[in-house]
C-alpha atoms as a PDB file:
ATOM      1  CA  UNK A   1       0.000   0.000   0.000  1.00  0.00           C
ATOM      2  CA  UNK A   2       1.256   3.188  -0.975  1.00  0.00           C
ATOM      3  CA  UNK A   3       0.934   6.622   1.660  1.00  0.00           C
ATOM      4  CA  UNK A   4       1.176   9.847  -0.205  1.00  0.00           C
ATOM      5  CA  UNK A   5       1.885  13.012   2.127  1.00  0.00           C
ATOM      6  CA  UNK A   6      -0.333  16.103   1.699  1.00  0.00           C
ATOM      7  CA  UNK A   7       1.200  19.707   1.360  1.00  0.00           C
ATOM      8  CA  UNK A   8       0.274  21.902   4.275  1.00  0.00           C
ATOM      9  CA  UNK A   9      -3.171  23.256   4.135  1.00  0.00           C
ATOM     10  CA  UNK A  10      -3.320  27.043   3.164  1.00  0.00           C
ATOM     11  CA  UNK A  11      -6.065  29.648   4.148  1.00  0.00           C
ATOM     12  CA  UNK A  12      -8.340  31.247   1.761  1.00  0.00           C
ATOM     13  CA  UNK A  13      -6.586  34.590   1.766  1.00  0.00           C
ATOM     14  CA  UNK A  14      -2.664  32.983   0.954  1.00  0.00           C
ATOM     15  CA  UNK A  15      -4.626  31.023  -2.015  1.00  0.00           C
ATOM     16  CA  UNK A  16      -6.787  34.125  -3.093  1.00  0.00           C
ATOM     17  CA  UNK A  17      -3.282  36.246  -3.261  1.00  0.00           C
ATOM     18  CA  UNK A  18      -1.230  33.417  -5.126  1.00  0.00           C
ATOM     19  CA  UNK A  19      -4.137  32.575  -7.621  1.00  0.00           C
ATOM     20  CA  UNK A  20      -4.332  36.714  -8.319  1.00  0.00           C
ATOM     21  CA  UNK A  21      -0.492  36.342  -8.786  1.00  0.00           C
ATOM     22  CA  UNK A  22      -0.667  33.498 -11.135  1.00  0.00           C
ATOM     23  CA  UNK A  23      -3.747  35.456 -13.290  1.00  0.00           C
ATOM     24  CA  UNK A  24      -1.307  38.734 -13.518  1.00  0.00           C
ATOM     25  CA  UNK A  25       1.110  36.554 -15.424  1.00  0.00           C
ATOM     26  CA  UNK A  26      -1.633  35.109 -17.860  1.00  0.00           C
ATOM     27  CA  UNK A  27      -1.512  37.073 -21.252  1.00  0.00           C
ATOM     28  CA  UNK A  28      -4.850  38.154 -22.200  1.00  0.00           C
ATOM     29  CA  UNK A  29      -6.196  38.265 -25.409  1.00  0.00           C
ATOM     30  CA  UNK A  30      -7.039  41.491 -27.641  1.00  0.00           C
ATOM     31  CA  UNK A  31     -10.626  42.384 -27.673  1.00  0.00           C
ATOM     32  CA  UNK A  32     -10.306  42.384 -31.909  1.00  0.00           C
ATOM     33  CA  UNK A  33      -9.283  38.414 -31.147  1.00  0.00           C
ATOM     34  CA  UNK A  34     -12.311  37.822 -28.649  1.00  0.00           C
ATOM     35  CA  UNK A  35     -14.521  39.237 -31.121  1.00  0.00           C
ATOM     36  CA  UNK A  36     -12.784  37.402 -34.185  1.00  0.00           C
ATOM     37  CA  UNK A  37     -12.456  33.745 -32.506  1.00  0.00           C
ATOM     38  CA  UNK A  38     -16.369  34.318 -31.149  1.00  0.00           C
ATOM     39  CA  UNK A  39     -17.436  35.341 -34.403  1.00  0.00           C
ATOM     40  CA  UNK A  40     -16.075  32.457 -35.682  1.00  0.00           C
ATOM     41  CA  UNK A  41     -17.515  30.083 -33.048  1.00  0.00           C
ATOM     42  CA  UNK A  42     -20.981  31.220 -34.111  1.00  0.00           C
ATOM     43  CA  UNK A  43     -20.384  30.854 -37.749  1.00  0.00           C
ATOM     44  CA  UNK A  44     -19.674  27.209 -37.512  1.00  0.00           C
ATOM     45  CA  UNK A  45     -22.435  26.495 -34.817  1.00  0.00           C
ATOM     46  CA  UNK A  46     -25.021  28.322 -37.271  1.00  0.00           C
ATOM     47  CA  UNK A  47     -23.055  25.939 -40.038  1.00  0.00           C
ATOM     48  CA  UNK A  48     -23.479  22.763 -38.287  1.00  0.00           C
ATOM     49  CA  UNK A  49     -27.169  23.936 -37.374  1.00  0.00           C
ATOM     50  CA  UNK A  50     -28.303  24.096 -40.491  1.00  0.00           C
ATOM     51  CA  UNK A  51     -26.540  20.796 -41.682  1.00  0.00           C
ATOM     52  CA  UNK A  52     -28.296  18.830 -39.022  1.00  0.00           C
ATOM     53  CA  UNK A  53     -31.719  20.803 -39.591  1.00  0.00           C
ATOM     54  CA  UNK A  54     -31.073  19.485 -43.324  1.00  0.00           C
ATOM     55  CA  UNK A  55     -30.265  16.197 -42.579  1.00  0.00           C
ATOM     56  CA  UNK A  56     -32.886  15.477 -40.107  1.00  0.00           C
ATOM     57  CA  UNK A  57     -35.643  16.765 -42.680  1.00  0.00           C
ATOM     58  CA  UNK A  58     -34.264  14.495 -45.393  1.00  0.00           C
ATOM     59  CA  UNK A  59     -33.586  11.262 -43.041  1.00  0.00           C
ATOM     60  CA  UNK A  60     -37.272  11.948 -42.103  1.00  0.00           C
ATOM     61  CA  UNK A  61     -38.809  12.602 -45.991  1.00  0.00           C
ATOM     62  CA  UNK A  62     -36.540   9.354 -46.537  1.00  0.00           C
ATOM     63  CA  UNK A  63     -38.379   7.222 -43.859  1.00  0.00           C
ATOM     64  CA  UNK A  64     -41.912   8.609 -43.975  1.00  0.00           C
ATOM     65  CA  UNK A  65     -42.432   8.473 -47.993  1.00  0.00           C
ATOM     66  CA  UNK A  66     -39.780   5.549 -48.810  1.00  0.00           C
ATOM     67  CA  UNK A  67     -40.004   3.264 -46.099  1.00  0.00           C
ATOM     68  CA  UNK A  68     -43.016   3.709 -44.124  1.00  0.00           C
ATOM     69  CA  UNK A  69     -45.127   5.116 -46.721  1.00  0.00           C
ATOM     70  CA  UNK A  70     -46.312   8.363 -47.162  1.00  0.00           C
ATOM     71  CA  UNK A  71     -49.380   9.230 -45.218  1.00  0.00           C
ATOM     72  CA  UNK A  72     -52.959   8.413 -47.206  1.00  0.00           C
ATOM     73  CA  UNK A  73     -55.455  10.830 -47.324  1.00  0.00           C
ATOM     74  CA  UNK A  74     -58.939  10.234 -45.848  1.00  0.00           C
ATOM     75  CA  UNK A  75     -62.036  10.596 -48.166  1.00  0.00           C
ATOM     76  CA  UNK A  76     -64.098  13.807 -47.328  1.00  0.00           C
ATOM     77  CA  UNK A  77     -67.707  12.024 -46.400  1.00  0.00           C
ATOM     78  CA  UNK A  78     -70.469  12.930 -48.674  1.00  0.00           C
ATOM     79  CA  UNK A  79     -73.555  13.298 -48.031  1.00  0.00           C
END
């Protein structure tokens, strides 16, 4: 069996201060490539979108007229 020793707990203010540290040495992005790289997340979501709306409404033309049959209409009643 194998004992692995835990580092010293810290408090919530020594953690707060030495995540802040680590986040001042991050480097940001521009706003112009936030808006570019969201822009282009969109795009190809609204892409894929409309490839699975397509899809879906040929796989189900495809399996209501071919396969199943397409639906019969009923006979107005005359009087």
């Amino acid at each position: 069996m194998t004992t692995t020793t835990r580092a010293p707990r810290q408090s919530p203010v020594e953690f707060s201060r030495e995540a802040w540290q680590e986040l001042r040495k991050v480097t940001w992005p521009s706003r112009e490539t936030v808006l570019r790289l969201t822009l282009i997340v969109l795009v190809i979501s609204a892409l894929i979108a409309v490839y699975i709306f397509a899809f879906d409404n040929v796989f189900t033309i495809v399996i209501t007229n071919g396969i199943v049959g397409g639906p019969t209409a009923t006979p107005v009643p005359t009087q």
